[in-house]
N, C-alpha and C. Protein backbone atom coordinates (compact mmCIF):
# COMPACT_ATOMS: atom_id res chain seq x y z
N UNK A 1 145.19 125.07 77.76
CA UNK A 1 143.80 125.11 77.30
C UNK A 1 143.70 126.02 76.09
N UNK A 2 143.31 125.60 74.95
CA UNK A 2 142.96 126.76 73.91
C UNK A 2 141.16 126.89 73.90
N UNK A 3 141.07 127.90 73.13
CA UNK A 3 139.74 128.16 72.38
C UNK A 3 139.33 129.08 71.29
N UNK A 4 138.48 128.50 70.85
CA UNK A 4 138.28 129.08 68.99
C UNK A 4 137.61 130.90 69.17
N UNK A 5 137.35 130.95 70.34
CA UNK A 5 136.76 132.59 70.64
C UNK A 5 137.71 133.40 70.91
N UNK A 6 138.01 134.72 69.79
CA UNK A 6 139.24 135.53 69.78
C UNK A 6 138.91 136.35 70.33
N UNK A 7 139.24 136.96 71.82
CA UNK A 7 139.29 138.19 71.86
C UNK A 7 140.42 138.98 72.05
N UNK A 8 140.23 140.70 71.50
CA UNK A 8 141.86 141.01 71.65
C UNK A 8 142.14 142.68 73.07
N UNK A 9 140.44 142.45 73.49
CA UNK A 9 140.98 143.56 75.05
C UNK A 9 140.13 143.34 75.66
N UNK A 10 139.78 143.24 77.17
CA UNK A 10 139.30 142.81 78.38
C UNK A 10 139.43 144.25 79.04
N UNK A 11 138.44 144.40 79.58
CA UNK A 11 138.64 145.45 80.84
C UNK A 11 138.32 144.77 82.24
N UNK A 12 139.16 144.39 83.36
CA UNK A 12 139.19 144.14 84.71
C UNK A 12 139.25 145.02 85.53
N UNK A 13 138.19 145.26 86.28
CA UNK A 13 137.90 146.04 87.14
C UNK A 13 137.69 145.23 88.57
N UNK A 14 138.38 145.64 89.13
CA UNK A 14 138.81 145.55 91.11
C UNK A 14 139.65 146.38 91.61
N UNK A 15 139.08 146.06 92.72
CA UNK A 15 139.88 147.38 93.89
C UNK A 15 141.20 146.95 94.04
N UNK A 16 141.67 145.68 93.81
CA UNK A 16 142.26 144.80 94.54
C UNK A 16 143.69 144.73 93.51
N UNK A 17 145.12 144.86 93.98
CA UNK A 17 145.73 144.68 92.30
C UNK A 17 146.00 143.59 92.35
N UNK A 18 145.94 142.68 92.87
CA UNK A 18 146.55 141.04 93.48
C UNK A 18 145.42 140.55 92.73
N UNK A 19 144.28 141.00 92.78
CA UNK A 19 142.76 139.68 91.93
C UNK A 19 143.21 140.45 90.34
N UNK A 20 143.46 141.45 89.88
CA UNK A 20 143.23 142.03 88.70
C UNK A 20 144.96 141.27 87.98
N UNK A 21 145.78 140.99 88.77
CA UNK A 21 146.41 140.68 88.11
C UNK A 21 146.55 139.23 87.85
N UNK A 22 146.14 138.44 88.34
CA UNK A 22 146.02 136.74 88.78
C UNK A 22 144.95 136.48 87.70
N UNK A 23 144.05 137.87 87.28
CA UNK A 23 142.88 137.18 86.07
C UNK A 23 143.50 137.99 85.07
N UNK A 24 144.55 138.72 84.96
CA UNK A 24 145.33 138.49 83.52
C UNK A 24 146.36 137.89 83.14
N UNK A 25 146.66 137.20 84.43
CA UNK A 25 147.87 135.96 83.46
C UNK A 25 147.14 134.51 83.44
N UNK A 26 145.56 134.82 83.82
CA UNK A 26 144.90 133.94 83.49
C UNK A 26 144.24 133.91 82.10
N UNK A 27 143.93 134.95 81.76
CA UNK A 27 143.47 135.49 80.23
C UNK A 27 144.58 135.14 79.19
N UNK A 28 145.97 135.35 79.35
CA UNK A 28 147.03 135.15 78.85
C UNK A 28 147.75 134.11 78.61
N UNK A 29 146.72 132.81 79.12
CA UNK A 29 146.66 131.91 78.90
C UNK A 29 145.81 131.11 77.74
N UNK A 30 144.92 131.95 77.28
CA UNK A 30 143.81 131.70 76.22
C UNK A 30 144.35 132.63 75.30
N UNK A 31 144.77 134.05 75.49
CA UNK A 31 145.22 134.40 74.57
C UNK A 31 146.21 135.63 74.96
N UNK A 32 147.41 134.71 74.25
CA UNK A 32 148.88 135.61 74.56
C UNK A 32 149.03 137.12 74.40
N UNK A 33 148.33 137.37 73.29
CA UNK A 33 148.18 138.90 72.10
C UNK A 33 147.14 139.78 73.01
N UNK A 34 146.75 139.71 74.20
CA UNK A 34 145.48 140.24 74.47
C UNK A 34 146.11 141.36 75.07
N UNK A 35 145.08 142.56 75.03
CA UNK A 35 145.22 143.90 75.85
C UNK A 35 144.39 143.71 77.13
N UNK A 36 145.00 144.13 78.40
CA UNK A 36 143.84 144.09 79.34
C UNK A 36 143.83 145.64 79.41
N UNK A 37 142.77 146.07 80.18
CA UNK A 37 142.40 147.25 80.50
C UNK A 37 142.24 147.37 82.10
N UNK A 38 142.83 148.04 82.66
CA UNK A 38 142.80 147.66 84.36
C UNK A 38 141.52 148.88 84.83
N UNK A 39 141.08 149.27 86.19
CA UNK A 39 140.15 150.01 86.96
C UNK A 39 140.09 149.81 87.86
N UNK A 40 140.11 150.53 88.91
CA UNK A 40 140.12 150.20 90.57
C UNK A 40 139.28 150.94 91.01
N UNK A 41 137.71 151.52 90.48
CA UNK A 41 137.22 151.94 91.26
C UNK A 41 135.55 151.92 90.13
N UNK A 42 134.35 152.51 90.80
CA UNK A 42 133.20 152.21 89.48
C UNK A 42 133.43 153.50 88.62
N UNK A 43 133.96 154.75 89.15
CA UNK A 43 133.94 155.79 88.57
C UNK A 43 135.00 155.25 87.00
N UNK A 44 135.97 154.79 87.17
CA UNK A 44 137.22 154.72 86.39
C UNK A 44 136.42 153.47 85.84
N UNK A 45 135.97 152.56 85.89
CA UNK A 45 135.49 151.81 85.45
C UNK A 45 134.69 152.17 84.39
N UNK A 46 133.85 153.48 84.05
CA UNK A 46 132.84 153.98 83.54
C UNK A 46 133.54 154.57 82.44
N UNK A 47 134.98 155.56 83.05
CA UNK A 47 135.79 156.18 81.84
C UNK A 47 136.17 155.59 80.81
N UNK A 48 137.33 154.37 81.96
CA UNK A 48 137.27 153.06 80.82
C UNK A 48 136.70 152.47 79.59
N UNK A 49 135.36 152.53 80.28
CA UNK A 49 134.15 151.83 78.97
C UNK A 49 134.41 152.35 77.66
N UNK A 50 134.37 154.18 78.52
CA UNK A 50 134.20 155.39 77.11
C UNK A 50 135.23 155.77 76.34
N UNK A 51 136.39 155.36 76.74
CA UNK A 51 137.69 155.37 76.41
C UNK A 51 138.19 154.46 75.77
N UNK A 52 137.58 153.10 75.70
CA UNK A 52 137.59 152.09 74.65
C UNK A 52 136.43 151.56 74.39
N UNK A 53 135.91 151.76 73.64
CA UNK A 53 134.75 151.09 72.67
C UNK A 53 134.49 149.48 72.16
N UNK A 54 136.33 149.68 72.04
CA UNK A 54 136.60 148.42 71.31
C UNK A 54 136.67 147.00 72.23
N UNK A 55 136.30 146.91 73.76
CA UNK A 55 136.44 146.07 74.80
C UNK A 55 135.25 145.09 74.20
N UNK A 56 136.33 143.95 74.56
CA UNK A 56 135.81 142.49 73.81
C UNK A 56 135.13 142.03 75.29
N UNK A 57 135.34 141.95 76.54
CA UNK A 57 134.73 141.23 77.64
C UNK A 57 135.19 142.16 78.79
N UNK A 58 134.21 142.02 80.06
CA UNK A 58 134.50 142.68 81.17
C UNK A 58 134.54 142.41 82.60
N UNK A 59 135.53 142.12 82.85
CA UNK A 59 135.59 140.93 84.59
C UNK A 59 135.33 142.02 85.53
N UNK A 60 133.99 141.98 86.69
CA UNK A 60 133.66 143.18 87.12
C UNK A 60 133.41 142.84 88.69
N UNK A 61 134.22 144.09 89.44
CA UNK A 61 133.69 143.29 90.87
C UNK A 61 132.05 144.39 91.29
N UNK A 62 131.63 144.24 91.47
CA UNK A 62 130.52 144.67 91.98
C UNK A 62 130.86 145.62 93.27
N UNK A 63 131.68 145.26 94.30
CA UNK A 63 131.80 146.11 95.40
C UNK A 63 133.50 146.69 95.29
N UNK A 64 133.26 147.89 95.09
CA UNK A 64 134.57 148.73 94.85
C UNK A 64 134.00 150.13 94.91
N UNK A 65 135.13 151.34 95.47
CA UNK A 65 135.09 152.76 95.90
C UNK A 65 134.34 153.62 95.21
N UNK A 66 133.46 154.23 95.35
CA UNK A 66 133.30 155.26 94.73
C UNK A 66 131.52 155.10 94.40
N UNK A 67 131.00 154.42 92.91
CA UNK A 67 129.07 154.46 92.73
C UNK A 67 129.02 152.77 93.51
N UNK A 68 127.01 152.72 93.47
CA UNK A 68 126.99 151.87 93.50
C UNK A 68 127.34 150.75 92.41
N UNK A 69 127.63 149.64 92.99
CA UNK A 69 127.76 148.67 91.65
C UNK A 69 126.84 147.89 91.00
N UNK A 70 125.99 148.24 91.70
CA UNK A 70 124.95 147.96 90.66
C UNK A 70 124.00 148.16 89.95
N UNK A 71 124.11 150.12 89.85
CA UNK A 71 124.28 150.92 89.21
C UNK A 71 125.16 150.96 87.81
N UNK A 72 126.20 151.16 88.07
CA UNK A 72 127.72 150.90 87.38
C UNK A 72 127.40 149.76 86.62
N UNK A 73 126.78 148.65 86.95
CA UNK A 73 126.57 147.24 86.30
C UNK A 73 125.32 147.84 84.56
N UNK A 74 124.13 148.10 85.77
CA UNK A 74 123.28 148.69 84.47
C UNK A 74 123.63 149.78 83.65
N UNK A 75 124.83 150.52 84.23
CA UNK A 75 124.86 151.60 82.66
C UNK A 75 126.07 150.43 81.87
N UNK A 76 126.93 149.69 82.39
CA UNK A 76 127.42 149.44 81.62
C UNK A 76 126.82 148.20 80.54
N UNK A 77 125.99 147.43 81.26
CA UNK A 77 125.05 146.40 79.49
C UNK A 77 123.76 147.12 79.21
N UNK A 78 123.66 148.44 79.49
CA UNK A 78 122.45 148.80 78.46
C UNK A 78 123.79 149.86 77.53
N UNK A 79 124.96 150.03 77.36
CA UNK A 79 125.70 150.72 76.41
C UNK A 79 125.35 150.08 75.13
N UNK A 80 124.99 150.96 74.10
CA UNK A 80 124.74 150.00 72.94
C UNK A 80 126.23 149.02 71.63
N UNK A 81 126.94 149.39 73.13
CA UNK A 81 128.50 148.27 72.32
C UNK A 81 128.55 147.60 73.58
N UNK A 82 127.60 146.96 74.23
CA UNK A 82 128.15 146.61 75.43
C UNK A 82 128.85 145.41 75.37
N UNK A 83 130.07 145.07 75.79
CA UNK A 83 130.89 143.74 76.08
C UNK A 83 129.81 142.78 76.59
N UNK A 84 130.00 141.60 76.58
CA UNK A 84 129.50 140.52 77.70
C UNK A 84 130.52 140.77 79.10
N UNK A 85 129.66 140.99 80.19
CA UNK A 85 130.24 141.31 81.40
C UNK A 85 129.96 140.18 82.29
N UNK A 86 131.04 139.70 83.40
CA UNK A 86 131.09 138.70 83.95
C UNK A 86 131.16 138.90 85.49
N UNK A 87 130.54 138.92 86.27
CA UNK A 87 131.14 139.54 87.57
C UNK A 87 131.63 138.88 88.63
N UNK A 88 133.24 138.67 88.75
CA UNK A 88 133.62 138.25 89.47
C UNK A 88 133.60 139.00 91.37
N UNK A 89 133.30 138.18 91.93
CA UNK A 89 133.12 138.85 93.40
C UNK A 89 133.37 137.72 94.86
N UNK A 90 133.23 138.14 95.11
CA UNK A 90 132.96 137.38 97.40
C UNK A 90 131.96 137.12 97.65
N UNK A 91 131.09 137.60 97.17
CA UNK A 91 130.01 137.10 97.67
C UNK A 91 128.78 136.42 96.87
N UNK A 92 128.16 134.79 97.94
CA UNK A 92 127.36 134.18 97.35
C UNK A 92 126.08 134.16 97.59
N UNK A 93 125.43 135.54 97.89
CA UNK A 93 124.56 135.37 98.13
C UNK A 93 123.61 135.42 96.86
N UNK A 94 122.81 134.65 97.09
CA UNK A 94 121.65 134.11 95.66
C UNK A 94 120.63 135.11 95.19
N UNK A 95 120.47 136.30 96.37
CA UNK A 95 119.80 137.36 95.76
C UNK A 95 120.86 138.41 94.77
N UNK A 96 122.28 138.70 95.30
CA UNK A 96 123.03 139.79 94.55
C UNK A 96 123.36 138.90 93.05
N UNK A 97 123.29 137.60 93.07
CA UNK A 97 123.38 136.98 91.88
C UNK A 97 122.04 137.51 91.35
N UNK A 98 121.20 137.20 91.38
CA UNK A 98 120.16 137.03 90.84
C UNK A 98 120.25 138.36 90.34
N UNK A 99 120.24 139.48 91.12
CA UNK A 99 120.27 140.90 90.36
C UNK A 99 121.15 141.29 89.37
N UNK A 100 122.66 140.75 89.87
CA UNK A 100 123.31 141.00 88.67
C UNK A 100 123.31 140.54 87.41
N UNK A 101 122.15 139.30 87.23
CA UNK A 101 121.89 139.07 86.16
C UNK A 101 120.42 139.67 85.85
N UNK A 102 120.09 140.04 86.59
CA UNK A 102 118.86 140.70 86.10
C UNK A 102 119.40 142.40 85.30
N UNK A 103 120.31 142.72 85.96
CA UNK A 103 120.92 143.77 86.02
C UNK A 103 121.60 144.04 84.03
N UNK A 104 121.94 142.89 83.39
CA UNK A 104 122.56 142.33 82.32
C UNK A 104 124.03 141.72 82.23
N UNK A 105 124.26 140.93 83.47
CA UNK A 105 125.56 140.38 83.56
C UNK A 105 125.30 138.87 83.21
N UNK A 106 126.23 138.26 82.18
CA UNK A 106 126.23 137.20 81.88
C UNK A 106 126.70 136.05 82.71
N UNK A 107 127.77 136.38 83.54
CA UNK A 107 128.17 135.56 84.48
C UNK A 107 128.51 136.26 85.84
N UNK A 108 128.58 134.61 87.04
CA UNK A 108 128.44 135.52 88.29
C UNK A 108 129.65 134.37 88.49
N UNK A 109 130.88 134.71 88.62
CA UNK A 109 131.90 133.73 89.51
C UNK A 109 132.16 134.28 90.56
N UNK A 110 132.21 133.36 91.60
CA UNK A 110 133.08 133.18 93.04
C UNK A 110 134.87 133.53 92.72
N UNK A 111 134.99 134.57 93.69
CA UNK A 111 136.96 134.87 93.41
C UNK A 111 137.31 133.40 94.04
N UNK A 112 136.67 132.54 94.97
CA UNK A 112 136.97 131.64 95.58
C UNK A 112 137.26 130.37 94.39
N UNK A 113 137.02 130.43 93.01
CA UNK A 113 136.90 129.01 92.51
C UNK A 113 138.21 129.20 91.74
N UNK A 114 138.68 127.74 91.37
CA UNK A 114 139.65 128.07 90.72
C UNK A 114 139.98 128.29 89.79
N UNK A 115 141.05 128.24 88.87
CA UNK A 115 141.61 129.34 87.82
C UNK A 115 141.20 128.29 86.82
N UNK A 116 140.68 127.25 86.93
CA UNK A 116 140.40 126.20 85.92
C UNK A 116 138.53 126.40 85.76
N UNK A 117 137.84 127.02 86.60
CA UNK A 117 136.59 127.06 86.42
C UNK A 117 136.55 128.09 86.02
N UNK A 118 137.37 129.38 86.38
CA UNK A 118 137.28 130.82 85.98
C UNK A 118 137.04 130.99 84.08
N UNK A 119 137.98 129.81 83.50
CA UNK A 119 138.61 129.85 82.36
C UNK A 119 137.40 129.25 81.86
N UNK A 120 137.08 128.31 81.74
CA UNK A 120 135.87 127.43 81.36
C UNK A 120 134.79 128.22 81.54
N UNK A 121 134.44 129.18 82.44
CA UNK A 121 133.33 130.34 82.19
C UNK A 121 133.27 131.25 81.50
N UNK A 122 134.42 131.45 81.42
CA UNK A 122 134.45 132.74 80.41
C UNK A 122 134.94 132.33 78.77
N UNK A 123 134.57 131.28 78.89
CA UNK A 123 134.94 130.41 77.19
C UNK A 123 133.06 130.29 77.23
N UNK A 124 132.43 129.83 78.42
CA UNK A 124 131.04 129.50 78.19
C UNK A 124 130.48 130.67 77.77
N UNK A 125 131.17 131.71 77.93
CA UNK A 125 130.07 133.30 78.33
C UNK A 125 130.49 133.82 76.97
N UNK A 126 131.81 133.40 76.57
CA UNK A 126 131.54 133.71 74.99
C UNK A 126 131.13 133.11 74.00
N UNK A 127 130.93 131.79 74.21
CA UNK A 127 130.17 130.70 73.76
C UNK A 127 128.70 131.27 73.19
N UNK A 128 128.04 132.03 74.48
CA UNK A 128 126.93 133.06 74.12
C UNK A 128 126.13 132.40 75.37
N UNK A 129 126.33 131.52 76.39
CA UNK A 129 126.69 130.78 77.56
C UNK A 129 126.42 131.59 78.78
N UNK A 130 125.58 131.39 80.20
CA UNK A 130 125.46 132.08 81.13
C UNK A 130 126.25 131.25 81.82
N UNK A 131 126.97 131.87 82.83
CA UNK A 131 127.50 130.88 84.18
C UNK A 131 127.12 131.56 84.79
N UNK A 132 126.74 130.69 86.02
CA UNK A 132 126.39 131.32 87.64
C UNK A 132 127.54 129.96 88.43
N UNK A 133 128.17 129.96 89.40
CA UNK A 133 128.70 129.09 90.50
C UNK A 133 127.59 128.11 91.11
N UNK A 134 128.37 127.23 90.46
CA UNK A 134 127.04 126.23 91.43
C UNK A 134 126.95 126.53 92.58
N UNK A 135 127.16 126.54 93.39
CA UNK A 135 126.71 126.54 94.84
C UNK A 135 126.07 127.60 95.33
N UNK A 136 126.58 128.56 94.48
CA UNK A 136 125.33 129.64 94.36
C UNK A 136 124.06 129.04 94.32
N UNK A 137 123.40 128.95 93.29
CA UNK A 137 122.25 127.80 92.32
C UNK A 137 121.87 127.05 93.79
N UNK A 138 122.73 126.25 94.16
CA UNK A 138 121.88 124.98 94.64
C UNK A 138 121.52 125.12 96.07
N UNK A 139 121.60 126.72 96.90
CA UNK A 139 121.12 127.60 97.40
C UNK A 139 119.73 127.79 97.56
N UNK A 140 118.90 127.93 96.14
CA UNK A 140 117.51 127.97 96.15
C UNK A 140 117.23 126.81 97.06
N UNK A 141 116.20 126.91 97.63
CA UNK A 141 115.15 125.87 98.60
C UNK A 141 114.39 125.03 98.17
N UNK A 142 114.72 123.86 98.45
CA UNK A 142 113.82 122.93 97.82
C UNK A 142 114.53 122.76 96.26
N UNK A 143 115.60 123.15 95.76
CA UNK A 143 116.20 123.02 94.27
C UNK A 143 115.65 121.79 93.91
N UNK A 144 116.14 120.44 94.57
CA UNK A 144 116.50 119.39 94.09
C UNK A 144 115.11 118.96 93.67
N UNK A 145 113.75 119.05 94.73
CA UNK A 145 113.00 118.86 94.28
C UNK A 145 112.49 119.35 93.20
N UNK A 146 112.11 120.74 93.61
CA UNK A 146 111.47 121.51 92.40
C UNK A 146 111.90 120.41 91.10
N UNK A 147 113.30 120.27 90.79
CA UNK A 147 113.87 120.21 89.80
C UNK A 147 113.41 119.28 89.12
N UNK A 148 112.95 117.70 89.95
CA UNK A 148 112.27 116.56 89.50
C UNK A 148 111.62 116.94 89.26
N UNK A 149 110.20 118.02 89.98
CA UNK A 149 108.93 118.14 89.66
C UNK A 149 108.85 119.02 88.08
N UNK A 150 109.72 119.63 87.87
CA UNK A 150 109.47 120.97 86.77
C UNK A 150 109.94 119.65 85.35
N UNK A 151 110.89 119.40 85.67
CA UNK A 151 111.95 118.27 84.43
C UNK A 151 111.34 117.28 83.80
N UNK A 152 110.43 116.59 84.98
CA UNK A 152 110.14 115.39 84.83
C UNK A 152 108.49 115.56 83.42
N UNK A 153 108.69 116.57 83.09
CA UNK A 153 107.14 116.89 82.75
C UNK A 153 107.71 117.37 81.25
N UNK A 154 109.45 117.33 81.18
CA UNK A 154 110.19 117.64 79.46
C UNK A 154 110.16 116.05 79.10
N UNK A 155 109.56 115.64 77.53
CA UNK A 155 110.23 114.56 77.09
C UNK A 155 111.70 114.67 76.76
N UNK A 156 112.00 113.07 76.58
CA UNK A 156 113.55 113.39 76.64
C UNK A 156 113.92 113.82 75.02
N UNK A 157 113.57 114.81 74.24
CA UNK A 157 114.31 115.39 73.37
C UNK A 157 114.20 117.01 73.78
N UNK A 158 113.33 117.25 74.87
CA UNK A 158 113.25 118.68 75.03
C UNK A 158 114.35 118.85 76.21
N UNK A 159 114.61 117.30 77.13
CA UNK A 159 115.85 117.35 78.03
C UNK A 159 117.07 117.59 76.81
N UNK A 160 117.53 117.08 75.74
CA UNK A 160 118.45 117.38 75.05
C UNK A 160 118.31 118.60 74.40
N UNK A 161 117.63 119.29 74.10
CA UNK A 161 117.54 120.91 73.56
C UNK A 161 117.77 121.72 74.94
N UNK A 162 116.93 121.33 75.77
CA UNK A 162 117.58 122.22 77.26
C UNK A 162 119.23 122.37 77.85
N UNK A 163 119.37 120.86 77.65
CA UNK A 163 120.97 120.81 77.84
C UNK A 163 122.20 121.78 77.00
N UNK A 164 121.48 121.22 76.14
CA UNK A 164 122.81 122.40 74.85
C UNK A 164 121.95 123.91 74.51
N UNK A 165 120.65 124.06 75.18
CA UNK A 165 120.58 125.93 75.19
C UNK A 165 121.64 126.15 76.65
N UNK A 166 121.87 125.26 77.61
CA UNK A 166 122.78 125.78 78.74
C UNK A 166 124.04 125.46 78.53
N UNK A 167 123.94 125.00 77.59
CA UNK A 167 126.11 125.70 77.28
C UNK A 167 126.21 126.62 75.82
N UNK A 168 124.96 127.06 75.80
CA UNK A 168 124.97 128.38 74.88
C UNK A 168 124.71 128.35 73.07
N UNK A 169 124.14 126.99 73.31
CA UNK A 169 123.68 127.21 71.61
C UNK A 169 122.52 127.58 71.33
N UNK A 170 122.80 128.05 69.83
CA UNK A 170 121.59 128.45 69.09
C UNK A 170 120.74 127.39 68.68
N UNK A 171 119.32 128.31 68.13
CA UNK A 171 118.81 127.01 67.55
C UNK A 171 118.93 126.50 66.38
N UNK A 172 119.60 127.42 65.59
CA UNK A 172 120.85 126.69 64.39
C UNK A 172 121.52 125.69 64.82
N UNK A 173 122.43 125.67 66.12
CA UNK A 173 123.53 125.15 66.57
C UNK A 173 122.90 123.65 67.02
N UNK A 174 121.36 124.03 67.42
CA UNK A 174 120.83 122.49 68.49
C UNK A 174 120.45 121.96 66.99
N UNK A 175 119.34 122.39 66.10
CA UNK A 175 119.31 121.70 64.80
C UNK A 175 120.16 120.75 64.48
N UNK A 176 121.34 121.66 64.19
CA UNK A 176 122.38 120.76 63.54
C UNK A 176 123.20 119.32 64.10
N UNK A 177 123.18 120.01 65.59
CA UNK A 177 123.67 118.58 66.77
C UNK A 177 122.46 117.79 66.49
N UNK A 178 121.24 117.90 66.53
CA UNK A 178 120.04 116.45 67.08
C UNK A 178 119.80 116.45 65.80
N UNK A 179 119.82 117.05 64.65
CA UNK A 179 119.05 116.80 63.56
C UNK A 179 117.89 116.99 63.20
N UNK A 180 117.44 118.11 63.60
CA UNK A 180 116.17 118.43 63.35
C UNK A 180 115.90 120.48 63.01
N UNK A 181 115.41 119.78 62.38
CA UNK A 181 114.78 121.45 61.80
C UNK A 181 114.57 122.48 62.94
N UNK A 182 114.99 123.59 62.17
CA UNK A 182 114.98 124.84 63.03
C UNK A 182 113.29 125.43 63.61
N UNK A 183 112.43 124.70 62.80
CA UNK A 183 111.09 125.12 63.19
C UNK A 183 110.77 124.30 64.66
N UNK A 184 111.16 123.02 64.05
CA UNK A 184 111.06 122.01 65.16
C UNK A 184 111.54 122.24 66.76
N UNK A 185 113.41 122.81 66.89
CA UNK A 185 113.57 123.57 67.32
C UNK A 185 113.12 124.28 68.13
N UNK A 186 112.73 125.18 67.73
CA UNK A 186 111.66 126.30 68.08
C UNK A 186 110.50 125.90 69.31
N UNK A 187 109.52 124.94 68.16
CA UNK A 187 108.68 124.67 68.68
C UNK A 187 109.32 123.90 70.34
N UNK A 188 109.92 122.96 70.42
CA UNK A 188 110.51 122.18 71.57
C UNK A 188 111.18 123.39 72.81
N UNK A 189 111.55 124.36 72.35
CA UNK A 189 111.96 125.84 73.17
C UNK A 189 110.93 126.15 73.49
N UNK A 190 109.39 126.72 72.75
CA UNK A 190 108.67 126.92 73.39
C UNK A 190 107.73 126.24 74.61
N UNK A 191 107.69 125.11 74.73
CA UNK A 191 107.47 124.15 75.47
C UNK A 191 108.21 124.38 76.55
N UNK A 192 109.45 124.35 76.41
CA UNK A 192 110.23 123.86 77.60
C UNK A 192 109.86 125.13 78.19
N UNK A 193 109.85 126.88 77.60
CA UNK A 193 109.67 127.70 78.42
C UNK A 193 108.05 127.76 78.74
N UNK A 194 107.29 127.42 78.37
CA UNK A 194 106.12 127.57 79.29
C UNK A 194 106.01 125.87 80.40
N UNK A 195 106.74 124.95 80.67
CA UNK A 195 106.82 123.79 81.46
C UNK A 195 107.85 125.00 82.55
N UNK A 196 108.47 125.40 82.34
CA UNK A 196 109.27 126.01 83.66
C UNK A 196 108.77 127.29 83.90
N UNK A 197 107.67 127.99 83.46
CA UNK A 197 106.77 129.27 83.50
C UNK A 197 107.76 130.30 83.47
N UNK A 198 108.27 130.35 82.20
CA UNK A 198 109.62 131.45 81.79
C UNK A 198 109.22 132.05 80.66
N UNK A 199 109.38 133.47 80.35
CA UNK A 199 108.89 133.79 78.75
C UNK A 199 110.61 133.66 78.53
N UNK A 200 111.74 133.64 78.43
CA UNK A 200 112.75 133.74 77.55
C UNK A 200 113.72 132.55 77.66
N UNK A 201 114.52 132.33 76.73
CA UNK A 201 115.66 131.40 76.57
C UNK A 201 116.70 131.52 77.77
N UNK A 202 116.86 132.44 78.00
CA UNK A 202 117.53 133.15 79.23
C UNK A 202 116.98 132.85 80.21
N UNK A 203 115.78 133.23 80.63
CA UNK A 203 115.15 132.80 81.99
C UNK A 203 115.05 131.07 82.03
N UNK A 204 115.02 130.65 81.48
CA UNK A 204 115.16 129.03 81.47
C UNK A 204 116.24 128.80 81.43
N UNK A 205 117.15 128.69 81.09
CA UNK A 205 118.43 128.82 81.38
C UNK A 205 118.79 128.97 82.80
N UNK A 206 118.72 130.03 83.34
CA UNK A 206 118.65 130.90 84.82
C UNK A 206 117.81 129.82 85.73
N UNK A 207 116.91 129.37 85.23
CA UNK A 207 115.80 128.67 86.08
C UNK A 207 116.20 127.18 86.18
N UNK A 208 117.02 126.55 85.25
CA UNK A 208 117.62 125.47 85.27
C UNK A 208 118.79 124.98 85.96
N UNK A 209 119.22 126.50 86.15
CA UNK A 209 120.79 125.83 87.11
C UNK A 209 120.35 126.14 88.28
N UNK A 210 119.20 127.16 88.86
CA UNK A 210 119.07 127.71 89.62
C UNK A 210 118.33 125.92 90.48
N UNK A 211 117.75 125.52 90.04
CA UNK A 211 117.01 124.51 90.47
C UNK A 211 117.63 122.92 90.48
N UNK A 212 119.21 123.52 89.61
CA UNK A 212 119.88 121.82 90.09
C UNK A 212 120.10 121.09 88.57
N UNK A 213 119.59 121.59 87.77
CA UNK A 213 119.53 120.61 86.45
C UNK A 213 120.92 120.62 86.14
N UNK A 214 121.04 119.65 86.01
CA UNK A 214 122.62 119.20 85.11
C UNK A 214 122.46 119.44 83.30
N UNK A 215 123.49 120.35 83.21
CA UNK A 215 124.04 120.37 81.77
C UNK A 215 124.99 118.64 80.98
N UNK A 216 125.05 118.32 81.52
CA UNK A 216 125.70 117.39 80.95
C UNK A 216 125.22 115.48 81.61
C-alpha cells in the first residue's frame, strides 16, 4: 500500500510492547524512513510530547499506568503543535468514543480490526479525515432510522458534498471534484449542517457515521 502523506516520527503509546510493536511494522509499511517514538505509560507519554515537538502523528491507548487518559488526551490536542492523535484501544463503548473525540482525537480504532483497516485510517486521519470503527457508530439507537429521516431531507448534491467532507476534503478539494464554486460550496455545507442540527464540519461528520450514512 503506498500514500502521498509523508510523515517522518509517530509517537505510540501502550502499556503493551506486543500492540506498540505490531503498529510499527505496520507504519513501516507506508513509510520505511520513519522514526517511531515508543511510551508505556500517560506520564512518559507527556515527556515524550515535550521531548519531541517534531511528532508528525500519535497512536494512543487511552487506558495505561499512571494519569487519567483522558486527561492525558486533552493536554495533549490543546498543545499548540499538536499531532493529529488517533486512539487506538479495547474498548467499544460509544460513550468513551464519543469523548475522545470530544476530547480532540481524530480517530477512535478497535486493537481488534485489522492491520488493513488500521492503515486506511490513519491515511484517512491524515487526509484531514475522522475515523471512528463502524460498529462503534452503528451502536447509536435507532441509527438506521434516524439516518433515513435526517438524509432524506439533503438533495442529492448536498449527499455528494457530505460524502467527500467524510473522507476529509476541503471545500477547495469538493469544488474542484463536483465543479462548482467555493461559495457554492459553502453555501451546500451550511445546509447540510443545520438539516443534521450541527454548528461544525466536524460535528456532521461525527453525526453521519454515527447514524449509519455511508461514505461511499
Amino acid at each position: 500500500m503506498s500514500t502521498t502523506y509523508n510523515i517522518r516520527k509517530v509517537l505510540i503509546a501502550d502499556d503493551h510492547s506486543l500492540l506498540r510493536n505490531g503498529l510499527k511494522q505496520l507504519l513501516q509499511q507506508l513509510w520505511s524512513d520513519i522514526t517511531v517514538v515508543e511510551s508505556n505509560d500517560c506520564r512518559q507519554t507527556l515527556d515524550m510530547m515535550g521531548a519531541h515537538p517534531d511528532i508528525d502523528l500519535v497512536l494512543f491507548d487511552l487506558n495505561m499506568p499512571g494519569l487519567d487518559g483522558f486527561k492525558v488526551l486533552e493536554i495533549l490536542a490543546n498543545n499548540p503543535c499538536a499531532a493529529p492523535i488517533i486512539v487506538v484501544t479495547a474498548s467499544d463503548d460509544i460513550f468513551d468514543m464519543q469523548r475522545t473525540l470530544d476530547a480532540g482525537a481524530v480517530g477512535y480504532i478497535l486493537k481488534s480490526e485489522s492491520n488493513e483497516v488500521i492503515l486506511r485510517a490513519i491515511q484517512l486521519v491524515l487526509a484531514g479525515g475522522i475515523y471512528v470503527t463502524p460498529s462503534i457508530t452503528c451502536k447509536q439507537a435507532g441509527g438506521r432510522g434516524q439516518a433515513n429521516l435526517s438524509f432524506s431531507k439533503l438533495t442529492s448534491r448536498q449527499c455528494e458534498v457530505l460524502r467527500l467532507m467524510m473522507q476529509g476534503a476541503s471545500n477547495k478539494d469538493i469544488a474542484k471534484a463536483l465543479n462548482l464554486s467555493e461559495v457554492t460550496v459553502k453555501t451546500h455545507v451550511g445546509a447540510i449542517l443545520k438539516t443534521l442540527d450541527v454548528v461544525s464540519r466536524t460535528q456532521a461528520v461525527l453525526a453521519a457515521k454515527k447514524l449509519g450514512y455511508q461514505d461511499k
